[in-house]
PDB file of N, CA and C in Angstrom:
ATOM      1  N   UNK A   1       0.837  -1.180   0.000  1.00  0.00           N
ATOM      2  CA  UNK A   1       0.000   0.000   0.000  1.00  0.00           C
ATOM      3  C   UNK A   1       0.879   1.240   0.000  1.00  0.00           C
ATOM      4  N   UNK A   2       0.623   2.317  -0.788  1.00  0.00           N
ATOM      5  CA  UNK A   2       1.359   3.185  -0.862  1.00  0.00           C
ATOM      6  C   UNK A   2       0.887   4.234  -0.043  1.00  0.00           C
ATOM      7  N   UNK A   3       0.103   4.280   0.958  1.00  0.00           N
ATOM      8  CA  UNK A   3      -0.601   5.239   2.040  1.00  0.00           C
ATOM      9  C   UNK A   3      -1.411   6.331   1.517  1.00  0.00           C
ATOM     10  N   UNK A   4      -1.600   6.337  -0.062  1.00  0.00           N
ATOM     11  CA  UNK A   4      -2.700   7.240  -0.321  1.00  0.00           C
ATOM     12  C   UNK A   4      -3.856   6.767  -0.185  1.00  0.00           C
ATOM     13  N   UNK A   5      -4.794   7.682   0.549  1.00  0.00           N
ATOM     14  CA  UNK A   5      -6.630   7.176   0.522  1.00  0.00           C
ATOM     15  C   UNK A   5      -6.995   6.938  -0.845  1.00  0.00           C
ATOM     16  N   UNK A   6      -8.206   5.960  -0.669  1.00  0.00           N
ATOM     17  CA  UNK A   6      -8.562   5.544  -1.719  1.00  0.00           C
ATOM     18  C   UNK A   6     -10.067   6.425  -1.782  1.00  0.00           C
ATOM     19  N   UNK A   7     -10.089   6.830  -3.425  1.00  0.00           N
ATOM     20  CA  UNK A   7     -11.104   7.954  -3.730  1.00  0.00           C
ATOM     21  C   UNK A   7     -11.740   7.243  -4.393  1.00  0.00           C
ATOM     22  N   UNK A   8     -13.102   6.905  -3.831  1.00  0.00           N
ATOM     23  CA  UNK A   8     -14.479   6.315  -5.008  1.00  0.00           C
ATOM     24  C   UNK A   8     -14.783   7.352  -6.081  1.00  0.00           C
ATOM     25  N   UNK A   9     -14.634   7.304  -7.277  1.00  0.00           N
ATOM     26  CA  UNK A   9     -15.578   7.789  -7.898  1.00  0.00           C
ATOM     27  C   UNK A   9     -16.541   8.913  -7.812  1.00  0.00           C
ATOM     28  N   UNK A  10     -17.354   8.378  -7.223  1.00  0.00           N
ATOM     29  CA  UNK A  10     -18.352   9.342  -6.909  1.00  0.00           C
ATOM     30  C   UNK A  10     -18.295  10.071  -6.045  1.00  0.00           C
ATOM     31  N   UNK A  11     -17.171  10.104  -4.799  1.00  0.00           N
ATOM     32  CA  UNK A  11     -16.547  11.321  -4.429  1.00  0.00           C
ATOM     33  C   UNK A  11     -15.569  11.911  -5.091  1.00  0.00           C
ATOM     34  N   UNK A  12     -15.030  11.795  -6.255  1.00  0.00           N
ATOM     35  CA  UNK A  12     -13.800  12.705  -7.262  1.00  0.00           C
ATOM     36  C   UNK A  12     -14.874  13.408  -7.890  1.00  0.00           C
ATOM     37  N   UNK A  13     -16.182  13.025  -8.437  1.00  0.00           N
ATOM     38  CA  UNK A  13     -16.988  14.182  -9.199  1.00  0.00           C
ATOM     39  C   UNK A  13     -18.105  14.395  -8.495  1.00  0.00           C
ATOM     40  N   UNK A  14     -17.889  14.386  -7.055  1.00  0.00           N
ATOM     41  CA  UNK A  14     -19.263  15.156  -6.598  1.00  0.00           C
ATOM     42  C   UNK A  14     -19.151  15.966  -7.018  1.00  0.00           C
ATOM     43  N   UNK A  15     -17.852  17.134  -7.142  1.00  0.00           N
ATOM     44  CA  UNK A  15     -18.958  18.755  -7.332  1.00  0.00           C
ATOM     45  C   UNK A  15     -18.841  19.239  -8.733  1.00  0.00           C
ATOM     46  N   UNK A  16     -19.085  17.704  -9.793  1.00  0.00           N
ATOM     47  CA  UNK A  16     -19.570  18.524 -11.103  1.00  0.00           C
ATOM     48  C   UNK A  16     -20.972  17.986 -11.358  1.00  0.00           C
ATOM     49  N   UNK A  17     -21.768  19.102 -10.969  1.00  0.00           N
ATOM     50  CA  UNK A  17     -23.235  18.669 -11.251  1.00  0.00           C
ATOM     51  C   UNK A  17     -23.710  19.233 -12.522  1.00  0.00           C
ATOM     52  N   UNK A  18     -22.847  19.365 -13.120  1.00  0.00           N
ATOM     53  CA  UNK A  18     -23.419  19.717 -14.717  1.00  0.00           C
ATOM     54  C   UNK A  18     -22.305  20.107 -16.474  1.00  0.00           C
ATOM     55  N   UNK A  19     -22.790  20.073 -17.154  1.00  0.00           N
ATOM     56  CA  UNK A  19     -21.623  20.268 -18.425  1.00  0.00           C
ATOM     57  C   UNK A  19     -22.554  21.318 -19.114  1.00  0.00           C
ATOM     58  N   UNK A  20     -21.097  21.842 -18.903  1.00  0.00           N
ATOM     59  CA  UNK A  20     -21.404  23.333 -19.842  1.00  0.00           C
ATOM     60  C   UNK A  20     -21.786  23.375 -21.448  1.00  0.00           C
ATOM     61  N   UNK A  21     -22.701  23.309 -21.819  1.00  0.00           N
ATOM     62  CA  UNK A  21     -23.407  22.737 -23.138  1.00  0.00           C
ATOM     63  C   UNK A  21     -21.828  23.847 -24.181  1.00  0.00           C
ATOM     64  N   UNK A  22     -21.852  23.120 -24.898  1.00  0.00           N
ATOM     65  CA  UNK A  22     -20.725  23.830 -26.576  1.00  0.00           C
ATOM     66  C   UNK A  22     -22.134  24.586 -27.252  1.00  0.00           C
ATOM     67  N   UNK A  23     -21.800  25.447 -27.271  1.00  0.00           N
ATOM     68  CA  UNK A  23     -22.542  26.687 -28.307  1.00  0.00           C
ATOM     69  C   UNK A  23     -21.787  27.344 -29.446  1.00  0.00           C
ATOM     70  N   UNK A  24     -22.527  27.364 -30.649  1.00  0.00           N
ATOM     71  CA  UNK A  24     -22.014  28.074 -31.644  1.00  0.00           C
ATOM     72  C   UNK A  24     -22.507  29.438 -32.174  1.00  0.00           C
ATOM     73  N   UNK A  25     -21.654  30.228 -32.760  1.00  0.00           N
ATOM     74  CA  UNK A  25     -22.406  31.295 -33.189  1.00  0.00           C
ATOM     75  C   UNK A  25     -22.333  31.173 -35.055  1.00  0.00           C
ATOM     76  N   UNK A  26     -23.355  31.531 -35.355  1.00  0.00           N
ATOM     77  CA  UNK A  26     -23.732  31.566 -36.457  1.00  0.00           C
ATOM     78  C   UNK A  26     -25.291  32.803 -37.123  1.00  0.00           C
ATOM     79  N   UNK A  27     -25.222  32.874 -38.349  1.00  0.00           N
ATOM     80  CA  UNK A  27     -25.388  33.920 -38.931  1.00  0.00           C
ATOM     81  C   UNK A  27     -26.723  33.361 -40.049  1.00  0.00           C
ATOM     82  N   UNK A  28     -27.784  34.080 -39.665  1.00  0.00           N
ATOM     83  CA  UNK A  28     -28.937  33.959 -41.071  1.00  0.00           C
ATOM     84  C   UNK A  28     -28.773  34.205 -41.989  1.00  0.00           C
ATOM     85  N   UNK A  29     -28.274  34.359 -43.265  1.00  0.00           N
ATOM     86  CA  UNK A  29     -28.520  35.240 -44.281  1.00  0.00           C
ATOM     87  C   UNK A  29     -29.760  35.433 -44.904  1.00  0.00           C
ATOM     88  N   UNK A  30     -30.786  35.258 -44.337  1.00  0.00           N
ATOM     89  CA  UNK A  30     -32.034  35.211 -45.172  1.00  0.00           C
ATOM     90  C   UNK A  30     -32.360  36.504 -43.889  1.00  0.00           C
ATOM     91  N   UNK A  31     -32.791  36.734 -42.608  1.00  0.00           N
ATOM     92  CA  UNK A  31     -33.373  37.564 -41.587  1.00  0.00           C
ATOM     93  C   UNK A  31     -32.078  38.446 -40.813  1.00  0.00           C
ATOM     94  N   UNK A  32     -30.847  37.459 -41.292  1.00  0.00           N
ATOM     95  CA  UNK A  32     -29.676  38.368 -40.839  1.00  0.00           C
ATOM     96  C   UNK A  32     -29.665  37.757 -38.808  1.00  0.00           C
ATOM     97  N   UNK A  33     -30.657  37.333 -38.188  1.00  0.00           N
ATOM     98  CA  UNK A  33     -30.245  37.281 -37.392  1.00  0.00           C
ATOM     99  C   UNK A  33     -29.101  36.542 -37.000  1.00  0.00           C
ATOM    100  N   UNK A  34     -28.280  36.972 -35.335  1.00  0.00           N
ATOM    101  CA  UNK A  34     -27.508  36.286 -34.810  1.00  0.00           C
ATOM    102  C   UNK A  34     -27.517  35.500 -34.064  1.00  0.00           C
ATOM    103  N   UNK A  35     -26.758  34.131 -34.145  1.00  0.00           N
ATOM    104  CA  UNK A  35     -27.872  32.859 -33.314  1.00  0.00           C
ATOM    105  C   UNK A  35     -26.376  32.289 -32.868  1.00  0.00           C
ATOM    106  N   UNK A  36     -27.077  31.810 -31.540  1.00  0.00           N
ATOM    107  CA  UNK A  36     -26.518  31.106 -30.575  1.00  0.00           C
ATOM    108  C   UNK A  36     -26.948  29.508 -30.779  1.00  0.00           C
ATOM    109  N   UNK A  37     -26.084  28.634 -31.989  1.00  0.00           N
ATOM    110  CA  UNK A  37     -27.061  27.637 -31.354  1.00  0.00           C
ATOM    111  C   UNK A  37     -26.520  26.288 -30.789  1.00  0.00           C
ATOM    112  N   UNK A  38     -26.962  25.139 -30.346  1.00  0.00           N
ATOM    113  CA  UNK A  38     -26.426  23.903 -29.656  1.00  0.00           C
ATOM    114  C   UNK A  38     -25.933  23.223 -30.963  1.00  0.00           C
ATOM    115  N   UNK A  39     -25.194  22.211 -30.379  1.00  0.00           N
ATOM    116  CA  UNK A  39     -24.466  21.275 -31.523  1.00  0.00           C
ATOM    117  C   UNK A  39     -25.962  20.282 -31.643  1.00  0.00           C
ATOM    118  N   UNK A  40     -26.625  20.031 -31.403  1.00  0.00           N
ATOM    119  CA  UNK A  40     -28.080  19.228 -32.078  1.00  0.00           C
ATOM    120  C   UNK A  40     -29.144  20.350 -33.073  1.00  0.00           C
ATOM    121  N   UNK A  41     -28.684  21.334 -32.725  1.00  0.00           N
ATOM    122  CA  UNK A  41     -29.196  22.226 -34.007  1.00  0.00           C
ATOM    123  C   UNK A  41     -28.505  22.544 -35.163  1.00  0.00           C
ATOM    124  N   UNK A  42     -27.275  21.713 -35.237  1.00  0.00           N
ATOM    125  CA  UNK A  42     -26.325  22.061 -36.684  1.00  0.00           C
ATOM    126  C   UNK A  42     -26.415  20.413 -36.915  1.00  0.00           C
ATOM    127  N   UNK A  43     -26.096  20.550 -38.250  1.00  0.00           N
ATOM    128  CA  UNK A  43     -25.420  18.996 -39.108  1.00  0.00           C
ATOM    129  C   UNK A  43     -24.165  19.388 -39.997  1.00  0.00           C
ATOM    130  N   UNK A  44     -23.673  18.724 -39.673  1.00  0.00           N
ATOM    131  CA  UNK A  44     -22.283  19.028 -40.599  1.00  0.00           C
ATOM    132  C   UNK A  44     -22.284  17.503 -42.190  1.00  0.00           C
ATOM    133  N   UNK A  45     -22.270  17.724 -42.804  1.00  0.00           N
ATOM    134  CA  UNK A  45     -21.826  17.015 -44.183  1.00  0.00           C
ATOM    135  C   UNK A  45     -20.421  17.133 -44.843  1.00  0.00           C
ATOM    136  N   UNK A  46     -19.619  15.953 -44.808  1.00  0.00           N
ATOM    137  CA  UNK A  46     -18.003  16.269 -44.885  1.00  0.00           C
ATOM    138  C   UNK A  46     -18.443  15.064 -46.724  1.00  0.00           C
ATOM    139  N   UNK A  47     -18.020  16.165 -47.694  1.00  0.00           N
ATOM    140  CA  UNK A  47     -17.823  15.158 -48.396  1.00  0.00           C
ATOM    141  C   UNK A  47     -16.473  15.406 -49.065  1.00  0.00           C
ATOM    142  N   UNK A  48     -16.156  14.870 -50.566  1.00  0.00           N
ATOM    143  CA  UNK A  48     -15.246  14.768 -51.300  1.00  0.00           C
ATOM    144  C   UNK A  48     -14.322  15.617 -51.534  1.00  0.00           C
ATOM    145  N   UNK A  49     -15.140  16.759 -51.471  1.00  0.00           N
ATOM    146  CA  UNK A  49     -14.224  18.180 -51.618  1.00  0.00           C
ATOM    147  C   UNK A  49     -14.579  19.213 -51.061  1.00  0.00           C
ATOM    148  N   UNK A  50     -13.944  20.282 -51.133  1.00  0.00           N
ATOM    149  CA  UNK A  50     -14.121  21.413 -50.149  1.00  0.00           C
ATOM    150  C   UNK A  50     -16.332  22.165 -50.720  1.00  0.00           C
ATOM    151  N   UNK A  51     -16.301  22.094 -51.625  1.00  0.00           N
ATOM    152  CA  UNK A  51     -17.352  22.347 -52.742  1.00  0.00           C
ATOM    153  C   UNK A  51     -18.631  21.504 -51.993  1.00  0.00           C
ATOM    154  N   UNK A  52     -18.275  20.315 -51.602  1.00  0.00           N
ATOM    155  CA  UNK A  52     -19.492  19.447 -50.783  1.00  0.00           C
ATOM    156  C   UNK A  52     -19.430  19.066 -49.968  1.00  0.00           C
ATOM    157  N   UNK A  53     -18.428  19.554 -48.456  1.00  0.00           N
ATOM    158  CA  UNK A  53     -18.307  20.080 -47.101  1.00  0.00           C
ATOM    159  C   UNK A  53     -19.119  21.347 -46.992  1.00  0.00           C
ATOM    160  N   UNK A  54     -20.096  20.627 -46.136  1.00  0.00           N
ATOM    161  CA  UNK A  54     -21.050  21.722 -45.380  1.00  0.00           C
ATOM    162  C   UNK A  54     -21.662  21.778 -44.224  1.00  0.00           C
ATOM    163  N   UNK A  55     -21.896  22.761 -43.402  1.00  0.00           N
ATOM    164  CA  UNK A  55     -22.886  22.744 -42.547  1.00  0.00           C
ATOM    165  C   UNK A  55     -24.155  22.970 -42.290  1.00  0.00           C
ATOM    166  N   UNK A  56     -25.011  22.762 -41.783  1.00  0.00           N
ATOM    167  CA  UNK A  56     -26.377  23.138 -42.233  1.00  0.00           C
ATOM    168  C   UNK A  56     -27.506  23.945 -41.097  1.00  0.00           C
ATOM    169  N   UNK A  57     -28.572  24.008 -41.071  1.00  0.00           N
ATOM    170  CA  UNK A  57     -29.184  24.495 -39.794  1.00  0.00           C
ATOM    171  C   UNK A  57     -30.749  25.239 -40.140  1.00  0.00           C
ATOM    172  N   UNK A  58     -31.464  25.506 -39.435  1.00  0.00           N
ATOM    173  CA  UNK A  58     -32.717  25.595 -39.559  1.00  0.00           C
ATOM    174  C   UNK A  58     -32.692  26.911 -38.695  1.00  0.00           C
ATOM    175  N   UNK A  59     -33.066  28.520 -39.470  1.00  0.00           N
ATOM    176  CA  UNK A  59     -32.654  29.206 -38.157  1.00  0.00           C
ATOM    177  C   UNK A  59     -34.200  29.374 -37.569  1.00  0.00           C
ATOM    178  N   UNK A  60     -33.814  29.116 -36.050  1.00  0.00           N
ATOM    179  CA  UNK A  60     -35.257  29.616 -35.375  1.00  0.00           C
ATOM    180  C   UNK A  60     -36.008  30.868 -35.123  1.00  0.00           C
ATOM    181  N   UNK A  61     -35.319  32.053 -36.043  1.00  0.00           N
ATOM    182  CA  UNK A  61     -35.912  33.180 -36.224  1.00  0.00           C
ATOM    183  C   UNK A  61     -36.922  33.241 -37.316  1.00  0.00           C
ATOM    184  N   UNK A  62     -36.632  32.445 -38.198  1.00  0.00           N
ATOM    185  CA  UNK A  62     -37.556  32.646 -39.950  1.00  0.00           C
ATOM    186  C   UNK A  62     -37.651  31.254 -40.323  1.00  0.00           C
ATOM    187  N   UNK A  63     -36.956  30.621 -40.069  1.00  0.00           N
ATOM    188  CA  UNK A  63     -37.593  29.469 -40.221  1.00  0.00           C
ATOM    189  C   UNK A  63     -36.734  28.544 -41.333  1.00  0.00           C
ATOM    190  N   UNK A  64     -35.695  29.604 -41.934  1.00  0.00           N
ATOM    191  CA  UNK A  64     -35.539  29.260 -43.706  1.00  0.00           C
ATOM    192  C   UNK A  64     -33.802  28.074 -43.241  1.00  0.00           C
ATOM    193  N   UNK A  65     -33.802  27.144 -44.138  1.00  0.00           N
ATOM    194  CA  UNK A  65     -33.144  26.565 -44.143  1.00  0.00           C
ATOM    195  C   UNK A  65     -31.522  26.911 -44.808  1.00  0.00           C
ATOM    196  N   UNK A  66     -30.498  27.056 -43.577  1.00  0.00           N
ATOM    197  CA  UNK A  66     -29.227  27.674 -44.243  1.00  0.00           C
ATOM    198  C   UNK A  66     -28.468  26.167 -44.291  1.00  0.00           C
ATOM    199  N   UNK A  67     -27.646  26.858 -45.386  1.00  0.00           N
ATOM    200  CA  UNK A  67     -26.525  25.817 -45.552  1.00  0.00           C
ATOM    201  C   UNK A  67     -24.636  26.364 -46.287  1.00  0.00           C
ATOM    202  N   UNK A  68     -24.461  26.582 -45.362  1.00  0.00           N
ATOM    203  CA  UNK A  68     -22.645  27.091 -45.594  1.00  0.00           C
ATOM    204  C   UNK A  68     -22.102  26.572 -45.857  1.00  0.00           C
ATOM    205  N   UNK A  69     -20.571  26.702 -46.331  1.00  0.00           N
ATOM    206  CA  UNK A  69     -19.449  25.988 -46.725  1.00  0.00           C
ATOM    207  C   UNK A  69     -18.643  25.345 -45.334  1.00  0.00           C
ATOM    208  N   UNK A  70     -18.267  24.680 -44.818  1.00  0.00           N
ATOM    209  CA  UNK A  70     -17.043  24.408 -44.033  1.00  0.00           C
ATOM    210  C   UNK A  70     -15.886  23.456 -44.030  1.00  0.00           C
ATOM    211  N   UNK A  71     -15.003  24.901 -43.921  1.00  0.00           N
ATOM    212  CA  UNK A  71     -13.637  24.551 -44.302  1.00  0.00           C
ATOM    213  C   UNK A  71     -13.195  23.718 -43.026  1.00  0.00           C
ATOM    214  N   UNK A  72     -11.906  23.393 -43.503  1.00  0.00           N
ATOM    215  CA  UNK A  72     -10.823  21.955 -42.499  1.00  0.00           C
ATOM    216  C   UNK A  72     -11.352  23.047 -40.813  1.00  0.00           C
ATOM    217  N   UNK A  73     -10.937  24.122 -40.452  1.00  0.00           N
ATOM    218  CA  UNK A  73     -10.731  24.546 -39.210  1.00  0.00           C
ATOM    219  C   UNK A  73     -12.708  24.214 -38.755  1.00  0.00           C
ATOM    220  N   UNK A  74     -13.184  24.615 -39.329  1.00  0.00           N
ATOM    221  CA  UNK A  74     -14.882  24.893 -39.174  1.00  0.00           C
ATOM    222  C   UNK A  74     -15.587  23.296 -38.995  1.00  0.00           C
ATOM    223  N   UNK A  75     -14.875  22.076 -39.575  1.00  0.00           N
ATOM    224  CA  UNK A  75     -15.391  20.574 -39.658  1.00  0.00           C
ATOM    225  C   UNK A  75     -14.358  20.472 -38.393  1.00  0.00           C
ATOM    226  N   UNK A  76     -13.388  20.670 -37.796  1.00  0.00           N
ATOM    227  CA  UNK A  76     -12.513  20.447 -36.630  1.00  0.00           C
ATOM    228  C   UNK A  76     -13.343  21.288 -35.425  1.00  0.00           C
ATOM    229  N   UNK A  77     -13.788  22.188 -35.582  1.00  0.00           N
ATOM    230  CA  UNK A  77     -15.047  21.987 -34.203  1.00  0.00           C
ATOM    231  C   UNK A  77     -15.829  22.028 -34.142  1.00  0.00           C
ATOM    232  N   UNK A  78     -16.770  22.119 -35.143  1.00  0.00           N
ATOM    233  CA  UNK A  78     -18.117  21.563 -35.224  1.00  0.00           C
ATOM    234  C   UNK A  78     -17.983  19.879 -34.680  1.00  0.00           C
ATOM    235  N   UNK A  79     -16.561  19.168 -35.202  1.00  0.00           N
ATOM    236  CA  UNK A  79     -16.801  17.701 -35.150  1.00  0.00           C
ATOM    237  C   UNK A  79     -16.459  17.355 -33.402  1.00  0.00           C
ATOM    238  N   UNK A  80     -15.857  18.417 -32.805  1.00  0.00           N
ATOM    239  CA  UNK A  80     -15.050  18.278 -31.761  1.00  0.00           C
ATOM    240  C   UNK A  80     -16.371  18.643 -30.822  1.00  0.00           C
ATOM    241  N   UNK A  81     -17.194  19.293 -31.205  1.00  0.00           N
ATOM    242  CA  UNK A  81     -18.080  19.951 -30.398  1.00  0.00           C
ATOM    243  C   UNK A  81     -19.338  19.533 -30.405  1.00  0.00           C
ATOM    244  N   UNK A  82     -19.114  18.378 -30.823  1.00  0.00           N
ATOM    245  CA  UNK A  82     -20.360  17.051 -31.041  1.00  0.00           C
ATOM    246  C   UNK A  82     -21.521  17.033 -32.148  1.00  0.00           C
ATOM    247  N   UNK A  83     -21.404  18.137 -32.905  1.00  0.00           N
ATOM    248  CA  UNK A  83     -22.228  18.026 -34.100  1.00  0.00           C
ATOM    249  C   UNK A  83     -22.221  16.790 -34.877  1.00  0.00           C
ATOM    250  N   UNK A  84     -23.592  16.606 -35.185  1.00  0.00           N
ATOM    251  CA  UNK A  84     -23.860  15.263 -35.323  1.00  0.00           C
ATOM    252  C   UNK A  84     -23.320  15.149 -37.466  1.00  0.00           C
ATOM    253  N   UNK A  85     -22.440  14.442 -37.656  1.00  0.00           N
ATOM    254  CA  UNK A  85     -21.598  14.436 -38.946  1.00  0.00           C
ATOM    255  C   UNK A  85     -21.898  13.422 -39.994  1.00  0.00           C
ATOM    256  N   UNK A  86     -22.297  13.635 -40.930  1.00  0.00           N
ATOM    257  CA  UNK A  86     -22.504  12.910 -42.394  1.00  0.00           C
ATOM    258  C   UNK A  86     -21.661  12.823 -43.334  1.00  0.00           C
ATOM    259  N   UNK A  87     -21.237  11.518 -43.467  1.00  0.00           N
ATOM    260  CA  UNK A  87     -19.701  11.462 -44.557  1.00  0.00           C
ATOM    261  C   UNK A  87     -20.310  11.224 -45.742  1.00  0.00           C
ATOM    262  N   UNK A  88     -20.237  11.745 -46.944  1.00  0.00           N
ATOM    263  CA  UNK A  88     -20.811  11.566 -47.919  1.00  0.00           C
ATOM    264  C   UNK A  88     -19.555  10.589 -49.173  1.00  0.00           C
ATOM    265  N   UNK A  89     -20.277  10.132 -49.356  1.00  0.00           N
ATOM    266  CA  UNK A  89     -19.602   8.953 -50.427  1.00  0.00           C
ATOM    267  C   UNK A  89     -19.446   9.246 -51.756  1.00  0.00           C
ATOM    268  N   UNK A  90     -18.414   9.832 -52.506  1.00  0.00           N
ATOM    269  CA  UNK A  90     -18.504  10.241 -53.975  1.00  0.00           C
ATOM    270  C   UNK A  90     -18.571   9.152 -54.796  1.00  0.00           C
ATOM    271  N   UNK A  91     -19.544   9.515 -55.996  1.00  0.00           N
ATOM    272  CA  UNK A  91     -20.558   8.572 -56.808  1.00  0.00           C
ATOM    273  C   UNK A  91     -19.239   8.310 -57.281  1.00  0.00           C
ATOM    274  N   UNK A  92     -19.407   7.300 -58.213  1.00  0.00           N
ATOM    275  CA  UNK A  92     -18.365   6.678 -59.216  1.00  0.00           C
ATOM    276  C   UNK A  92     -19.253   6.621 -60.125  1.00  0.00           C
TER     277      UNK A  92
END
């Protein structure tokens, strides 16, 4: 025994009673508003080329369906930040 106490579990994370949700900011172009939103309100689509890498989203101001480009840095935290990701398969 090396004389350190032994720590259950569930006393090392008693005092995290919660996770700080990942938020993104992003932009309407249809109403212009500025939106705060959760990674279950984006989809990301990574395909073949930079041209069919995208992200997508529904803004809850107007309603209208956006869809942007995203580049290598923009698919690195959207993917990191739990957005839910679609690999797309180029046709042959």
């Amino acid at each position: 025994m090396s004389g350190m106490p032994e720590i259950s579990v569930k006393s090392a994370f008693a005092g995290m009673t919660r996770v700080i949700p990942v938020v993104f900011k992003a932009a309407c172009p249809d109403c212009r508003a500025r939106l705060e939103l959760s990674a279950s309100a984006l989809r990301l689509a990574i395909g073949a080329s930079s041209r069919t890498t995208f992200y997508s989203f529904t803004c809850p101001e107007c309603g209208a369906a956006v869809r942007k480009p995203a580049g290598e840095r923009i698919v690195e935290l959207l993917t990191g930040g739990g957005v839910r990701t679609l690999r797309l398969h180029p046709t042959v």
